[in-house]
Protein backbone atom coordinates (compact mmCIF):
# COMPACT_ATOMS: atom_id res chain seq x y z
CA UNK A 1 72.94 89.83 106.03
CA UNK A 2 71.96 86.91 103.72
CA UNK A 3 70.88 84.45 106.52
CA UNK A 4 69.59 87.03 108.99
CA UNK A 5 71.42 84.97 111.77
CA UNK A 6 72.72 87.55 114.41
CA UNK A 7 76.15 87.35 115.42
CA UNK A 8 77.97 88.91 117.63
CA UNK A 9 81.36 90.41 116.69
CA UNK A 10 83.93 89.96 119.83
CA UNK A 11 87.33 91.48 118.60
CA UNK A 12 90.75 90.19 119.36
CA UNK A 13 93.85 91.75 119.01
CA UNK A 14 95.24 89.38 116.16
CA UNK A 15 95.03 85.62 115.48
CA UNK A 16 96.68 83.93 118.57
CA UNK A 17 94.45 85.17 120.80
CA UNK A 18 90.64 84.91 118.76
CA UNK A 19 92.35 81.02 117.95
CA UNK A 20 92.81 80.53 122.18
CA UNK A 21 89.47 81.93 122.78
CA UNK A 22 87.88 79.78 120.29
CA UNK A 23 90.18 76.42 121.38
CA UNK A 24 89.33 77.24 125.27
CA UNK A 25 85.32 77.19 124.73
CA UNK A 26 85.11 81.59 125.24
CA UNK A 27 83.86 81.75 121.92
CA UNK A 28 81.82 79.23 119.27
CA UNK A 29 82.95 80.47 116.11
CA UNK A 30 85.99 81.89 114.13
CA UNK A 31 86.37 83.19 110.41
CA UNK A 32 89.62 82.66 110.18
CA UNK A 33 92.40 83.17 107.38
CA UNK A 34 93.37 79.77 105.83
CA UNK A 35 97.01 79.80 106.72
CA UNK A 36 95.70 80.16 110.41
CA UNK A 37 92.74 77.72 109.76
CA UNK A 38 95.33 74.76 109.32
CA UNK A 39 97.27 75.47 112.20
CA UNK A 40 93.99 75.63 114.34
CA UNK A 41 92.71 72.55 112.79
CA UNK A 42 95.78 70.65 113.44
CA UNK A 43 95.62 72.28 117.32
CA UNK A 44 91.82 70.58 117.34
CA UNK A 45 89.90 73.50 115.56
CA UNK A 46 86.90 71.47 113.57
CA UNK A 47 86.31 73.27 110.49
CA UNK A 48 82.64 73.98 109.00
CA UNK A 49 82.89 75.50 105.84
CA UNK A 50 85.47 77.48 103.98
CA UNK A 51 84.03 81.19 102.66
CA UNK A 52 86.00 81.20 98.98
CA UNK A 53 83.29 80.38 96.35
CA UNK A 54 84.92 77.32 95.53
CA UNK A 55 86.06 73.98 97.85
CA UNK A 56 89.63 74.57 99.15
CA UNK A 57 91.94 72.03 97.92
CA UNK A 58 93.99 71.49 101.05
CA UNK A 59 90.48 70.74 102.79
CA UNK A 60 88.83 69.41 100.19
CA UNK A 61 85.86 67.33 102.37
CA UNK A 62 85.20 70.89 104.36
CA UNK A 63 82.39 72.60 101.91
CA UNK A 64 82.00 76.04 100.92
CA UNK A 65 79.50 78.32 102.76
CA UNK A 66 77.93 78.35 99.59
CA UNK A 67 76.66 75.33 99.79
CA UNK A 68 74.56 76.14 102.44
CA UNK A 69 74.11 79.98 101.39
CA UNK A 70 73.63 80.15 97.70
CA UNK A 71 75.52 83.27 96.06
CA UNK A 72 77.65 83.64 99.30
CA UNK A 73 81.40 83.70 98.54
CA UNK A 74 84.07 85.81 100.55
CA UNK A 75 87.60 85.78 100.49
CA UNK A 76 90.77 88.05 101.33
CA UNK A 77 93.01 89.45 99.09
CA UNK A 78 96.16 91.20 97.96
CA UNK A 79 97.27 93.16 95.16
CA UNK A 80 100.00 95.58 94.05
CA UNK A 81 99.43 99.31 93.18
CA UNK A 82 101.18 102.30 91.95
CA UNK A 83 100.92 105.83 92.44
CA UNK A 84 98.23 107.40 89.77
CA UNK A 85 100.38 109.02 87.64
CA UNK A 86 102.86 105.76 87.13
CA UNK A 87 104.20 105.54 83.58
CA UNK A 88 102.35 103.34 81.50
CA UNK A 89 105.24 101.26 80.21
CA UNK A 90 106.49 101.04 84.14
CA UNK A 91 102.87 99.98 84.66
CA UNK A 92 102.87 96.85 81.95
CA UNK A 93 106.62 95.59 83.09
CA UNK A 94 106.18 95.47 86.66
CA UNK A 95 102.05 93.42 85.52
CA UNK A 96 103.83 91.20 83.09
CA UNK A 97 106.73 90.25 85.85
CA UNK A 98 104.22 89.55 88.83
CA UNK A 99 102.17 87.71 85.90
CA UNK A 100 105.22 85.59 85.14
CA UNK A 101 105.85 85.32 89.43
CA UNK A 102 102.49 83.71 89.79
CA UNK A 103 102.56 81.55 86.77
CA UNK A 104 105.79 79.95 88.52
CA UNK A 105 104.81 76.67 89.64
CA UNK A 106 107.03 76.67 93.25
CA UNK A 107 105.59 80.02 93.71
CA UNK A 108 102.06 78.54 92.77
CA UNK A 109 102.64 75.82 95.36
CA UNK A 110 102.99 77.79 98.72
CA UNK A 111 100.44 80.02 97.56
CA UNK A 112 98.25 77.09 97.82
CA UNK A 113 99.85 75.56 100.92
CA UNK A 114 98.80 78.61 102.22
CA UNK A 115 94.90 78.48 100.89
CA UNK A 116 96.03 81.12 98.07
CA UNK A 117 94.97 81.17 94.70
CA UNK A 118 96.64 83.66 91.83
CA UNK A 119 94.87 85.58 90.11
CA UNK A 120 96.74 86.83 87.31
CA UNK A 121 95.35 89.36 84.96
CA UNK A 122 95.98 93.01 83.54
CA UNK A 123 95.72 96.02 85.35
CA UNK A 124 92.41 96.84 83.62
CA UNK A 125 90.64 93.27 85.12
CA UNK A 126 92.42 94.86 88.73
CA UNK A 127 91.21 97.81 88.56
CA UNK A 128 87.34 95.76 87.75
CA UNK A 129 87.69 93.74 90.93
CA UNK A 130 88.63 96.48 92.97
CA UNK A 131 85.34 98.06 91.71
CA UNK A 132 83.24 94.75 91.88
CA UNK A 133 84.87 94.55 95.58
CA UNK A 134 83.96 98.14 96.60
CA UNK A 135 80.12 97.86 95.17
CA UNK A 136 79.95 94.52 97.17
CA UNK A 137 80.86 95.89 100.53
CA UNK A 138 79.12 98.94 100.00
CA UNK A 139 75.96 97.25 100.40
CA UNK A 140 77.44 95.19 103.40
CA UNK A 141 78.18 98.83 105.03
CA UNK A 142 74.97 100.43 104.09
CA UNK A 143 72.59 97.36 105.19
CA UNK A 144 74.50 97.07 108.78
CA UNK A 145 74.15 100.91 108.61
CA UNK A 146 78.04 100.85 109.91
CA UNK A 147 80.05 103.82 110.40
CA UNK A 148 83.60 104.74 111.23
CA UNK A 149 84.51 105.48 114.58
């Protein structure tokens, strides 16, 4: 949508497969998760750019797609939830344990190894970048005009 390049989507029933097609010359591209990235590199994959906003540090010569797309910045991510009507107090220990989990430094470390990056905050700045999230891709599905099948 920001470049106006036209790519095809070919899907792939999970990562082994998409990585073969793209190693075997069947396909010329691959946005790929990081953890899958390094094994592809390593297997001969040459990597062009990474999609976070900001250089990964296990590739740090590979730039950001940014770089060449100003504003462009895309990456996965996880979070915990809890049914709506959770306690409050429930709410607050189980943030300020997974708070503490992330600040752990060997916890820290595979995150990394595996192209991860906390992001520690309260359930208020979640609850933000969930919104944030949903506006973004919003415009994604209404541009593409997608709909569910």
């Amino acid at each position: 949508m920001m470049t106006s390049v036209d790519i095809i989507h070919v899907p792939f029933r999970g990562g082994a497969p998409a990585l073969t097609a793209l190693l075997g010359g069947q396909v010329q591209a691959y946005f790929v998760v990081a953890s899958t990235a390094l094994v592809g590199i390593k297997a001969g994959m040459r990597p062009l750019a990474v999609t976070t906003a900001t250089r990964w540090a296990a590739l740090p010569d590979v730039p950001t797609l940014g770089e060449t797309v100003p504003g462009y910045g895309v990456s996965v991510w996880y979070g915990v939830g809890a049914p709506k009507n959770t306690p409050r107090e429930i709410i607050e220990k189980l943030n300020k344990e997974i708070n503490a989990g992330l600040a752990d430094s060997k916890i820290k470390a595979q995150l990394s190894d595996l192209g991860g990056t906390p992001f520690a905050g309260s359930p208020g700045d979640f609850g933000k970048f969930i919104a944030d999230e949903t506006e973004t891709w919003g415009k994604v599905v209404r541009a593409a005009n997608l709909k569910a099948d």
